[in-house]
C-alpha atoms as a PDB file:
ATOM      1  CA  UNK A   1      -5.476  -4.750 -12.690  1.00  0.00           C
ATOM      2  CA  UNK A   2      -4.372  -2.078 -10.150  1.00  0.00           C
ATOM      3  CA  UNK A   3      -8.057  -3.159  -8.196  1.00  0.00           C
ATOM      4  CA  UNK A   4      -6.528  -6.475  -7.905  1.00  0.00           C
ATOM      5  CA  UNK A   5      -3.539  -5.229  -6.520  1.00  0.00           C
ATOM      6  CA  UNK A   6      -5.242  -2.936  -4.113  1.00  0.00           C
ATOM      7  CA  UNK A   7      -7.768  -6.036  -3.243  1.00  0.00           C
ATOM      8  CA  UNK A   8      -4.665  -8.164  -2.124  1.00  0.00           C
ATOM      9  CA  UNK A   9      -3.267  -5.268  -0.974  1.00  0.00           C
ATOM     10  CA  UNK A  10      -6.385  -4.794   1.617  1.00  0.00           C
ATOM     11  CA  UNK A  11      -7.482  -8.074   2.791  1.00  0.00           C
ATOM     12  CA  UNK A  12      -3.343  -8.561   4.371  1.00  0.00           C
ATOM     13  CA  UNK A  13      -4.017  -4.994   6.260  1.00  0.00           C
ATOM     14  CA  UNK A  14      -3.446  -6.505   8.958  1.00  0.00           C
ATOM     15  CA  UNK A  15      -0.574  -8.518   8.167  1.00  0.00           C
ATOM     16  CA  UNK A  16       1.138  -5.749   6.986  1.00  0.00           C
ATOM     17  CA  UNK A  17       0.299  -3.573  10.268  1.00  0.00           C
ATOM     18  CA  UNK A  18       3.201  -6.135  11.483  1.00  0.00           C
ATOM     19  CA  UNK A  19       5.825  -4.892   9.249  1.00  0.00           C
ATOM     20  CA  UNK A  20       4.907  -1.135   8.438  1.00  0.00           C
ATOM     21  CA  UNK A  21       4.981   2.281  10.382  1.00  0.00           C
ATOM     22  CA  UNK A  22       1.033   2.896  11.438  1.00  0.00           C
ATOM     23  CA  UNK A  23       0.027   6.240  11.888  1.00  0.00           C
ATOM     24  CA  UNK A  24      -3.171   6.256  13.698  1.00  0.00           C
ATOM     25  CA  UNK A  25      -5.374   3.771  11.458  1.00  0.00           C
ATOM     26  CA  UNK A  26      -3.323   3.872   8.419  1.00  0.00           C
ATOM     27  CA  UNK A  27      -0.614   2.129   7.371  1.00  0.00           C
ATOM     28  CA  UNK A  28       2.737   4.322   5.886  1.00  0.00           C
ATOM     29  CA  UNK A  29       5.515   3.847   3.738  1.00  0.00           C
ATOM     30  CA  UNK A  30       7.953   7.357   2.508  1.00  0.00           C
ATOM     31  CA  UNK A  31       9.786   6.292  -0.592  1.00  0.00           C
ATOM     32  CA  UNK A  32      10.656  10.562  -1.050  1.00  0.00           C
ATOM     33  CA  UNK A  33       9.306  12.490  -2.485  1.00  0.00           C
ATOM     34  CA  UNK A  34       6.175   9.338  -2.355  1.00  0.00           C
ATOM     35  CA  UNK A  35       3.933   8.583   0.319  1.00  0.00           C
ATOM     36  CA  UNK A  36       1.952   5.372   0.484  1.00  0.00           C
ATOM     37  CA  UNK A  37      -1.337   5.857   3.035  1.00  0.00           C
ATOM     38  CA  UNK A  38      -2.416   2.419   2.824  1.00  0.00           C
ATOM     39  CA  UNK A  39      -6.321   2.345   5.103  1.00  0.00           C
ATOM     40  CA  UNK A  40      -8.315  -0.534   5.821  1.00  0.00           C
ATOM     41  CA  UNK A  41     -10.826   1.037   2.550  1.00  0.00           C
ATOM     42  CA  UNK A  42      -8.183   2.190   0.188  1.00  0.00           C
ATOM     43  CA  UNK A  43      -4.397   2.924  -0.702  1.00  0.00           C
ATOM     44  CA  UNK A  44      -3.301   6.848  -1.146  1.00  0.00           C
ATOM     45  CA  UNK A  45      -0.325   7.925  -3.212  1.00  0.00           C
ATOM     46  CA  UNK A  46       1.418  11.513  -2.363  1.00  0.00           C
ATOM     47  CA  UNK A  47       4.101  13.419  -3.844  1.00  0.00           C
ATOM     48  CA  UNK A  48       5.619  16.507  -2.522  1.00  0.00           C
ATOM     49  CA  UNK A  49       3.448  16.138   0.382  1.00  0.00           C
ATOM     50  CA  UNK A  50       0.037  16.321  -2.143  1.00  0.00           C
ATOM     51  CA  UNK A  51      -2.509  14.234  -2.670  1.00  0.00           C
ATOM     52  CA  UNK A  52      -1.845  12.079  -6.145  1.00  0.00           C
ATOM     53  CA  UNK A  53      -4.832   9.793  -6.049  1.00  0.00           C
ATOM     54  CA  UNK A  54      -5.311   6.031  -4.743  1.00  0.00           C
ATOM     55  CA  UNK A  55      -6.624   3.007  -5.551  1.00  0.00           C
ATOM     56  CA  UNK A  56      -9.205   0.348  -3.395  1.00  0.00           C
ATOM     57  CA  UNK A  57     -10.926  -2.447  -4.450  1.00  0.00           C
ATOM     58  CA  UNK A  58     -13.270  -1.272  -6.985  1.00  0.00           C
ATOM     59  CA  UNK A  59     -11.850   2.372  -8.571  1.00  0.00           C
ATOM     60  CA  UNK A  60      -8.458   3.299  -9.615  1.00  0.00           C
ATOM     61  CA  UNK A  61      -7.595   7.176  -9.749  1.00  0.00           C
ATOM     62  CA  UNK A  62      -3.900   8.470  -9.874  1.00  0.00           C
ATOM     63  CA  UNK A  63      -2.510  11.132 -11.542  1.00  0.00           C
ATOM     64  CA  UNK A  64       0.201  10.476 -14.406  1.00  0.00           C
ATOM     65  CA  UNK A  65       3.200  12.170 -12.049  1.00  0.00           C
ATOM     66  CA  UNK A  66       2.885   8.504  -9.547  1.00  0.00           C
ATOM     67  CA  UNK A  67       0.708   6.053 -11.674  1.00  0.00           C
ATOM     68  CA  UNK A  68       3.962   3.798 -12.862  1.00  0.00           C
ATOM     69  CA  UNK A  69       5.506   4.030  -9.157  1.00  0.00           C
ATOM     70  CA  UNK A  70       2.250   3.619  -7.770  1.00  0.00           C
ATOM     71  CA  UNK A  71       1.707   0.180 -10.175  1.00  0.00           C
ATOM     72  CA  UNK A  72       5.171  -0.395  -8.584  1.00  0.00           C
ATOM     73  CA  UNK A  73       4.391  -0.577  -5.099  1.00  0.00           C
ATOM     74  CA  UNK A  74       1.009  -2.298  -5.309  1.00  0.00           C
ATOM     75  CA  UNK A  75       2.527  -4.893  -6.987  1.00  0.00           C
ATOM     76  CA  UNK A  76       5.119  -5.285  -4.319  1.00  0.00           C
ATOM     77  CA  UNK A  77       2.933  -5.503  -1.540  1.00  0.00           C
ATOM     78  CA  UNK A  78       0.535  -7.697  -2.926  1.00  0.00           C
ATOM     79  CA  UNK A  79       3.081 -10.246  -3.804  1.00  0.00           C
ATOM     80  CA  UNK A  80       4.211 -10.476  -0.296  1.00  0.00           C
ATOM     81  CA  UNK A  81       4.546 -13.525   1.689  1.00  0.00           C
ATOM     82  CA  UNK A  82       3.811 -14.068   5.258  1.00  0.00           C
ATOM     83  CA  UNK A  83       5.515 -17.106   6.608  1.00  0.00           C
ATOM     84  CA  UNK A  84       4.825 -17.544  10.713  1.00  0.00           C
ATOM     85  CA  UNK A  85       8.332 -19.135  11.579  1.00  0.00           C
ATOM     86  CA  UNK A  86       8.948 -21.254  15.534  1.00  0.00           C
ATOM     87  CA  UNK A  87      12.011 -20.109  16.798  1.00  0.00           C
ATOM     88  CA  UNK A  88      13.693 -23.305  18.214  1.00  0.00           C
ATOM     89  CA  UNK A  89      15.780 -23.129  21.699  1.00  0.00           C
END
């Protein structure tokens, strides 16, 4: 279920390069002590500044200190909705 997640998650890289921090090619969101590296190939979790695991479209791998805050924030940014709104004068 998390691949699904991390699918959605992937294919609106873009999208979401209009709303979040980049940092270089990556995408980054700090929810301390997590870190959220989301990459065009895959989405990273840290804690304390280490490397927890991630998730892409096909493999799932997190360690059991961020896998329910992880499952957290994939489901929030796949269920996001971009709406293009005209600003009327």
């Amino acid at each position: 279920m998390l691949t699904e997640y991390a699918s959605k998650i992937l294919s609106s890289f873009d999208e979401l390069g209009r709303v979040l921090r980049k940092e270089g090619k990556a995408l980054i969101i700090e929810d301390d002590p997590l870190k959220v590296v989301i990459t065009k190939e895959r989405i990273e979790f840290y804690a304390f500044g280490e490397f927890q695991g991630f998730v892409s479209n096909t493999k799932e791998e997190l360690s059991d200190l961020v896998s329910e805050e992880a499952k957290l924030w994939l489901q929030a940014l796949a269920n996001l909705h971009f709406k293009r709104f005209s600003l009327r004068k």
